[in-house]
Protein backbone atom coordinates (compact mmCIF):
# COMPACT_ATOMS: atom_id res chain seq x y z
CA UNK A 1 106.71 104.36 80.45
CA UNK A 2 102.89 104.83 81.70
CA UNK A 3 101.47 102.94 84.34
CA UNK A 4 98.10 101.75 85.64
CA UNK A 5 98.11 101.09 89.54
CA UNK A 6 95.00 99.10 89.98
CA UNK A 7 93.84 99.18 93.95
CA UNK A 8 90.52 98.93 95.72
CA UNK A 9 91.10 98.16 99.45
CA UNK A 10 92.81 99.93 102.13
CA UNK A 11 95.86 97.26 102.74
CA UNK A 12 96.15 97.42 98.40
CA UNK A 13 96.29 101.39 99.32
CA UNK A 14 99.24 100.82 101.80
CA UNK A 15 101.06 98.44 100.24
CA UNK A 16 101.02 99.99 97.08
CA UNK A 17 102.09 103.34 98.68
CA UNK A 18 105.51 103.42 98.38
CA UNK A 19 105.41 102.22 94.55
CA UNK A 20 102.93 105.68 94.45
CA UNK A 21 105.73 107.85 96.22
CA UNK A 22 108.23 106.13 93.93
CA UNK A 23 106.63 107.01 90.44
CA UNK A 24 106.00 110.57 92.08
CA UNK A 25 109.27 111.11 92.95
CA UNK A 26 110.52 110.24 89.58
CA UNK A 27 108.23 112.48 87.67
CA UNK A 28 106.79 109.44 85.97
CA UNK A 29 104.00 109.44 83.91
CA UNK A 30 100.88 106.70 86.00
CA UNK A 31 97.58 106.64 87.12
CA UNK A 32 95.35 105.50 90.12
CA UNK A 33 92.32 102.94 89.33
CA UNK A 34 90.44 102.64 92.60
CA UNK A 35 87.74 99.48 92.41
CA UNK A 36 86.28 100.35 95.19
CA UNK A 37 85.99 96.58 96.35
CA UNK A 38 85.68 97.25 100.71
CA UNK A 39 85.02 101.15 100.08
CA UNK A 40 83.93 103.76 97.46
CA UNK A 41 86.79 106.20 96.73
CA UNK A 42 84.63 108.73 98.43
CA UNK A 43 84.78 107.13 101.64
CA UNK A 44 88.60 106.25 100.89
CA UNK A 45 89.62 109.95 100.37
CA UNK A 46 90.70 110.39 103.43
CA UNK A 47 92.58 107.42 103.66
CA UNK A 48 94.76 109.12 100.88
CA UNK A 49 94.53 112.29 102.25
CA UNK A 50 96.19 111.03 105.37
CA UNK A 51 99.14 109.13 104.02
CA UNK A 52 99.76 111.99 101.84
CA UNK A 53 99.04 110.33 98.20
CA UNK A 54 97.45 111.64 94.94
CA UNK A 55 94.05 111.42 93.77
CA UNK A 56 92.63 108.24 92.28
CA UNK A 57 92.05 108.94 88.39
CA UNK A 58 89.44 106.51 88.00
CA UNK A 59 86.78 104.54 90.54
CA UNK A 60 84.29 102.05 89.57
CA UNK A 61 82.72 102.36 92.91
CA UNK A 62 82.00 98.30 92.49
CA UNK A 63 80.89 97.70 96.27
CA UNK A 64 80.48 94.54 98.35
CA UNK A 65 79.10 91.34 95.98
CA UNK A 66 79.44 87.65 96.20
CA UNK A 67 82.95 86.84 94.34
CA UNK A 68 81.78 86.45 90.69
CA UNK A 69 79.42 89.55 90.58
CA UNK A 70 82.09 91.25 92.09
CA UNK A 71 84.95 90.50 90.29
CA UNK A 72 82.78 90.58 86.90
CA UNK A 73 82.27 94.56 87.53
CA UNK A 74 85.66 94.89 87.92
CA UNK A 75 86.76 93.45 85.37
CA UNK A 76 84.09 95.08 82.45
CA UNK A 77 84.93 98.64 84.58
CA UNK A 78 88.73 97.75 84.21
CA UNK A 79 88.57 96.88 80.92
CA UNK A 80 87.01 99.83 79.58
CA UNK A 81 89.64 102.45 81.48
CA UNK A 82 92.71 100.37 80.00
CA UNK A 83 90.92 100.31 76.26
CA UNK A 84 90.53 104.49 76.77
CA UNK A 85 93.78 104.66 78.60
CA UNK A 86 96.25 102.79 77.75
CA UNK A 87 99.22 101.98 79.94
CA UNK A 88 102.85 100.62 79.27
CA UNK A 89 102.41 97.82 82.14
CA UNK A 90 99.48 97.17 85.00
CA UNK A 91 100.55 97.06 88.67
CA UNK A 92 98.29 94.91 90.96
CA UNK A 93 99.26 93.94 94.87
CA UNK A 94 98.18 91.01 96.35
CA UNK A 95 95.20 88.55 96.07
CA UNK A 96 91.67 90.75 96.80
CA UNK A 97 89.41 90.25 93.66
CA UNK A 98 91.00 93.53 92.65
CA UNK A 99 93.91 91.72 91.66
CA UNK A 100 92.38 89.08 89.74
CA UNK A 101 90.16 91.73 87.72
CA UNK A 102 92.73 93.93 87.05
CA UNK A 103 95.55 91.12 86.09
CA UNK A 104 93.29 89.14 84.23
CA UNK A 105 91.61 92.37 82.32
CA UNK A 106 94.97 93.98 81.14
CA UNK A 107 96.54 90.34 79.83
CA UNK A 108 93.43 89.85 77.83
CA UNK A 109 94.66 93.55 75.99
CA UNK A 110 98.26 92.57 75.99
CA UNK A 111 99.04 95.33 78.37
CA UNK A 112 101.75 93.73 80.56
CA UNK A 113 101.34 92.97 84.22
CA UNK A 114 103.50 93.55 87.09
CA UNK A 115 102.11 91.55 90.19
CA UNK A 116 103.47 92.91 93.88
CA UNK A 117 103.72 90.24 96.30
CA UNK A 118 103.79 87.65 94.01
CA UNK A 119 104.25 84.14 95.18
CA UNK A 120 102.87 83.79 98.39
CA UNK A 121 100.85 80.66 99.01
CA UNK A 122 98.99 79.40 101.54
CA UNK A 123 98.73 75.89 100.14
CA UNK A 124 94.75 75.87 101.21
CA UNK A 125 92.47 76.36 98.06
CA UNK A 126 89.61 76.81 100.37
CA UNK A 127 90.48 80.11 100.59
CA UNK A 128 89.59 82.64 97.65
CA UNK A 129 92.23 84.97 98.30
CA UNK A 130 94.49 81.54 97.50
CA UNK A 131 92.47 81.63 93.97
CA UNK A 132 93.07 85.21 93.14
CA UNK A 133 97.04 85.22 93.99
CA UNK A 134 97.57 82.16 91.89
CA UNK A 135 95.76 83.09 89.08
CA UNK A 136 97.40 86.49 88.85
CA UNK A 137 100.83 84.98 89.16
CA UNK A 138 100.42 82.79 86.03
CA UNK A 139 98.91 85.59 83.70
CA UNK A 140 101.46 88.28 85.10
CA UNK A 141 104.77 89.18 83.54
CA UNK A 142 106.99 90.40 85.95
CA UNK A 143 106.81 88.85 89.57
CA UNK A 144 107.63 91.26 92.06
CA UNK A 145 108.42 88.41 94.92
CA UNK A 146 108.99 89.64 98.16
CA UNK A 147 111.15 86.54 99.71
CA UNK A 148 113.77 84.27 98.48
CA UNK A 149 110.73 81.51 99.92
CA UNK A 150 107.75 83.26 97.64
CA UNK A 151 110.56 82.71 94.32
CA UNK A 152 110.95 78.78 95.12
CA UNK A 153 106.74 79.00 95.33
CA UNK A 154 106.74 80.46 91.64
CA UNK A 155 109.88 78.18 89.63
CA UNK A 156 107.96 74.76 92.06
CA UNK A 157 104.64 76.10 89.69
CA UNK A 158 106.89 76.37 86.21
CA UNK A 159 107.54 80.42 86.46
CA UNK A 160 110.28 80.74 84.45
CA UNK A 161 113.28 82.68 86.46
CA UNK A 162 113.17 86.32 84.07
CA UNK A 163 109.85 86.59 84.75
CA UNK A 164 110.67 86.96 88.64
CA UNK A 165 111.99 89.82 90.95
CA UNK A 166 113.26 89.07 94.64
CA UNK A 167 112.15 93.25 95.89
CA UNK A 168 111.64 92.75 99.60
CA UNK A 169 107.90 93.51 100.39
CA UNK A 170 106.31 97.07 100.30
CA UNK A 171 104.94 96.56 103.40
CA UNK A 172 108.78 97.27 105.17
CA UNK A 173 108.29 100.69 103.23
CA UNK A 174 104.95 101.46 104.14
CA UNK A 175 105.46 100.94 107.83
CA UNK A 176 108.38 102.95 108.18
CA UNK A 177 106.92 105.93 105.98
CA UNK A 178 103.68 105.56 107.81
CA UNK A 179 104.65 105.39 111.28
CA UNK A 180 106.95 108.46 110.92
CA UNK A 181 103.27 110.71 109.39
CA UNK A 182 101.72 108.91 112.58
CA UNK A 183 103.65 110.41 114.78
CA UNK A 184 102.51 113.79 113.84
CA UNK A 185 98.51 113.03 113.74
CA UNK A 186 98.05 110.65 116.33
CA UNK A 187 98.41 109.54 119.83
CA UNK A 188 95.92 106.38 120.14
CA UNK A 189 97.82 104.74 123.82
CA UNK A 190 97.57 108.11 125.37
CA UNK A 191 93.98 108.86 124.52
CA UNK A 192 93.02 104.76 125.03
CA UNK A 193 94.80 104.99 128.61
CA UNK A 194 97.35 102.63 127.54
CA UNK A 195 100.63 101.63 129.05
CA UNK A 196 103.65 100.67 125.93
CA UNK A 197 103.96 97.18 126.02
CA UNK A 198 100.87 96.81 128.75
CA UNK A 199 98.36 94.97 126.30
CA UNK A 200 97.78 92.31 124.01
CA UNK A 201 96.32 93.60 120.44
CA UNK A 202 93.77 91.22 119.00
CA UNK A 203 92.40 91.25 115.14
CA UNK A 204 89.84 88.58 113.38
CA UNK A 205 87.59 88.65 110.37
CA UNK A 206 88.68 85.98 108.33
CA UNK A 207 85.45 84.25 107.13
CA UNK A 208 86.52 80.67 108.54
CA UNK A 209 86.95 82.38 111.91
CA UNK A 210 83.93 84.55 111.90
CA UNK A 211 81.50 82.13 110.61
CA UNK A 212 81.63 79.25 112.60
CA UNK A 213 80.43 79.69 116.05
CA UNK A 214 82.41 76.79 117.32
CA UNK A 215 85.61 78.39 116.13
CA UNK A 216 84.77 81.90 117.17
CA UNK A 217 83.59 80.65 120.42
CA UNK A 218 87.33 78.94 120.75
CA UNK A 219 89.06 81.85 120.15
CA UNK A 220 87.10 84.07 122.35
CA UNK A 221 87.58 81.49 125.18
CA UNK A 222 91.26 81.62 124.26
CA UNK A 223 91.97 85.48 124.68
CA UNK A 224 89.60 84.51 128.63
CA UNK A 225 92.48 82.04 129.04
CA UNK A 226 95.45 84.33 127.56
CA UNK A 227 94.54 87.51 129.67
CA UNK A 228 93.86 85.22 133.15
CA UNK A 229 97.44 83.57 132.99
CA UNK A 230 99.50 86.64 131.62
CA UNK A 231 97.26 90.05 133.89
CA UNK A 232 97.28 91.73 130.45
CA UNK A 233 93.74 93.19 128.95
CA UNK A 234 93.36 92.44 124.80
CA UNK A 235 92.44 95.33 122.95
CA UNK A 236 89.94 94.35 120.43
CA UNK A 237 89.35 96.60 117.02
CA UNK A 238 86.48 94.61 115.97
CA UNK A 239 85.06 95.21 112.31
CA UNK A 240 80.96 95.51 112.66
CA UNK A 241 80.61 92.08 110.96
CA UNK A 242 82.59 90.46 113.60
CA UNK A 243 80.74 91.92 115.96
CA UNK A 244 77.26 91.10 114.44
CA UNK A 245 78.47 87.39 114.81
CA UNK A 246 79.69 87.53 118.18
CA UNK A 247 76.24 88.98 118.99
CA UNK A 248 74.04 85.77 116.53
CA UNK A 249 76.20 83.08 117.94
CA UNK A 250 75.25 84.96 121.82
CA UNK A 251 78.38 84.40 123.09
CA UNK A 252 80.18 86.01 125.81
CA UNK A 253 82.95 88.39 125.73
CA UNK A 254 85.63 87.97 128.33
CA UNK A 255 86.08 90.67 131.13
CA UNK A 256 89.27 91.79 129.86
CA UNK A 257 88.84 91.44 126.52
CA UNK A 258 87.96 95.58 125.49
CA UNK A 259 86.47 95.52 122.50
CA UNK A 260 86.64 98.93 120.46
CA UNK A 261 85.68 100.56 116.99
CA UNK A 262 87.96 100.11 114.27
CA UNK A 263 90.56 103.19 114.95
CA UNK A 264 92.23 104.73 111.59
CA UNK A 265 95.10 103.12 110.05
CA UNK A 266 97.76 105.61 111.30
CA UNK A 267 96.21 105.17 115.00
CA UNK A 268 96.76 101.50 114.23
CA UNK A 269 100.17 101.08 113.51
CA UNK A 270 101.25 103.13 117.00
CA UNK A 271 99.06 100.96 118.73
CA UNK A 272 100.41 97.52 117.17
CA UNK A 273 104.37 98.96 117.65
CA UNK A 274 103.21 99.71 121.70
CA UNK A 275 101.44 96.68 122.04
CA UNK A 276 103.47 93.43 124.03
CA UNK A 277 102.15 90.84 121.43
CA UNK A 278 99.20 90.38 118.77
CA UNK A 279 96.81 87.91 117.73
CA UNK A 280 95.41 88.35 114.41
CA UNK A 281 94.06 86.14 111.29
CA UNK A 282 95.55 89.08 109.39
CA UNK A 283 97.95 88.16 106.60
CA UNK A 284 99.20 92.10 106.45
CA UNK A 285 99.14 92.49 110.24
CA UNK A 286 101.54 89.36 110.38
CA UNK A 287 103.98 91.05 108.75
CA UNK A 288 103.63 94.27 110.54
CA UNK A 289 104.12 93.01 113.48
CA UNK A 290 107.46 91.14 112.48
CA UNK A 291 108.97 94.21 110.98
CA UNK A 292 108.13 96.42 113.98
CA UNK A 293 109.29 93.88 116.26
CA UNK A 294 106.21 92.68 117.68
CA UNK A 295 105.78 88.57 118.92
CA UNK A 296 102.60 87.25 117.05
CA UNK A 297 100.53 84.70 117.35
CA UNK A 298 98.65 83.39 114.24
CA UNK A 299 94.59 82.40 114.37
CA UNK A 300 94.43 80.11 111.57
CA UNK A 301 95.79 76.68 110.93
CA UNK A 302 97.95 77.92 108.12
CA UNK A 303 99.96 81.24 106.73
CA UNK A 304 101.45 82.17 103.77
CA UNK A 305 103.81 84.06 105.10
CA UNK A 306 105.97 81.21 106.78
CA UNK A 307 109.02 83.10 106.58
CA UNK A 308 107.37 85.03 109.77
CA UNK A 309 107.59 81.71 111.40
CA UNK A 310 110.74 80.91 110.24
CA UNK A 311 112.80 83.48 111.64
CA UNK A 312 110.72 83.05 115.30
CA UNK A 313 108.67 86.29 114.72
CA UNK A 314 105.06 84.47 114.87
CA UNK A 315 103.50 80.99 116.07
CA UNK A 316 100.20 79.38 114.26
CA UNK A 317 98.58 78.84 116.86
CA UNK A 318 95.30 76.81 115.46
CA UNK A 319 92.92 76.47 118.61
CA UNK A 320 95.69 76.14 121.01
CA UNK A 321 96.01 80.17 121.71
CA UNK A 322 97.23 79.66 124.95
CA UNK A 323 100.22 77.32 123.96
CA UNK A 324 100.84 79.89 121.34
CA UNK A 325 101.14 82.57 123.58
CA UNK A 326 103.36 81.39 126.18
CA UNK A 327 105.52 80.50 123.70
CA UNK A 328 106.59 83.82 121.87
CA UNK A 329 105.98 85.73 124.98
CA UNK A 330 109.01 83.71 126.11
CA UNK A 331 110.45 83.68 122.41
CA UNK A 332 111.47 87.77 122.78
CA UNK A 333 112.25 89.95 119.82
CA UNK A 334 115.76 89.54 118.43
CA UNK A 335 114.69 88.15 114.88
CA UNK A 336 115.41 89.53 112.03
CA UNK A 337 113.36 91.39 109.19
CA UNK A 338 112.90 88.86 106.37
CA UNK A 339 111.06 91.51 104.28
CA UNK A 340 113.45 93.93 103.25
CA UNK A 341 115.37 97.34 103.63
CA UNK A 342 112.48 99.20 103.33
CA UNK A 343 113.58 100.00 99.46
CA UNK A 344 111.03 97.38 97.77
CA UNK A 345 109.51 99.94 95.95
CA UNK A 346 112.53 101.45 94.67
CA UNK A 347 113.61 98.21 93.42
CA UNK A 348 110.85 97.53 91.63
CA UNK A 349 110.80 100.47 89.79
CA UNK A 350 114.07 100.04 88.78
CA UNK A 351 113.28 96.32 87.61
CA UNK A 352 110.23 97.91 85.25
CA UNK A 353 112.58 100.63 83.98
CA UNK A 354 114.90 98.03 82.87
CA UNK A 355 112.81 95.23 81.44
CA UNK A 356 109.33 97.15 79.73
């Protein structure tokens, strides 16, 4: 069996990491197809390099577009690499326009798909990553759904049952694989100053939220309100774009809000598992945080992954951040893991050996 893992963003990369150690383990016969849809493989090397995976065979080296242009490269670079190359079955994680490319592109050559974190929905078609997910479930062949909750998503849509996989989700791998290489490379709260458990770790760069100055300017209030009631400063990782909007809109940043660079993903992870609770519109970071048992709170009006919810790990908190805050700091930490053993990609390696 050969096999085509298609990835071109940094959470694909991580996600898709411990199907990568998998395949290596076994001595199987793949290959990496980097899109290069946030970064060009170049500037992802090291990214690799630090989580200790192989070399990307191929990268198209797309870049930044509106969604069409962008996912049009993609899929005429795709194509042409599966037509040369040929695999057994294409992997694909997620809902980026990566996804969509590379599901779409390999179906229309009757190259079977394999979709990772299949079945997630959002139920809001505003948003495009909504688009890509669905689409790639419906064209994919084997499912690869992370919860019990993402299967009911795909039979409610007419999936039949043997083309879906209940794994767990990657990211329980990832996290534990990561944070252990971590350990060795970085030490982000002693060079920040930071106390374990003595700050509040913010993300946000979801278009809705950094494109509308009303809603920016809400949650920005919110983290003034949030560090004022609980004496706790919010570390803030902002991407440049976020930034470059809190700077058009001229609004203010709150005294204890500390806004920073974006740190490495490694650095990342030690500073989410130290921090006492995190606000993100970050589908991935949602997830994080409930496996390394983290309180979160939610900036968006929706999620799709309510089985973080469910099981009292994370709060949507809408414009209310406040509310949301007082609740799961009181809410503790004793949920439990929805995601997985931390064997997901074992599993579904096993399911593809079974069923190509």
């Amino acid at each position: 069996m050969k096999i085509a893992i298609i990835l071109g963003t940094r959470p694909e990369i991580i996600k898709m990491s411990p199907v990568i150690r998998e395949c290596e383990r076994r001595g199987f016969e793949y290959y990496i197809l980097h899109t290069g849809q946030h970064y060009s493989y170049e500037m992802d090397r090291i990214f690799f390099d630090q989580l200790q995976l192989p070399a990307a065979k191929y990268n198209l080296d797309v870049g930044s577009g509106y969604h069409g242009a962008q996912t049009g490269k993609m899929l005429a670079g795709i194509e042409q690499i599966l037509m040369e190359d040929t695999p057994d079955v294409v992997l694909v994680q997620g809902d980026t326009n990566t996804v969509l490319a590379g599901a779409l592109a390999a179906a229309k050559l009757h190259i079977k798909v394999g979709h990772v974190e299949a079945g997630l929905r959002s139920f809001d078609r505003t948003m495009p990553e909504e688009i890509n997910r669905i689409m790639a479930d419906h064209i994919s062949d084997y499912l690869f759904a992370p919860t019990a909750t993402s299967k009911q998503h795909l039979l409610a849509e007419g999936i039949p049952q043997e083309k879906i996989f209940v794994t767990g989700n990657t990211v329980v791998d990832a996290v534990y694989q990561h944070l252990e290489i971590s350990k060795h490379t970085a030490s982000p709260l002693k060079d920040m100053e930071l106390q374990e458990k003595g700050y509040f770790l913010t993300t946000v760069h979801r278009a809705e939220n950094t494109d509308s100055k009303t809603r920016l300017s809400a949650i920005l209030d919110g983290f003034g309100q949030v560090c004022a009631e609980c004496s706790l400063p919010i570390l803030f990782p902002a991407h440049p774009r976020t930034v470059k909007m809190i700077h058009e809109f001229n609004l203010s940043i709150p005294e204890s809000v500390r806004i920073i660079d974006p740190v490495g993903y490694l650095e990342f992870l030690q500073l989410e598992s130290g921090a006492r609770l995190i606000l993100t519109d970050s589908g991935g970071l949602q997830e994080e945080a409930c496996i390394l048992s983290v309180p979160c709170v939610t900036l968006r009006d929706n999620t799709e992954r309510p089985e973080t919810v469910d099981v009292g790990a994370n709060i949507i908190s809408g414009k209310n951040i406040i509310a949301g805050v007082r609740q799961m700091m009181q809410a503790g930490n004793g949920w439990k893991n929805p995601y997985g053993e931390g064997d997901a990609g074992k599993i579904m390696i096993d399911e593809l050996i079974a069923n190509v």
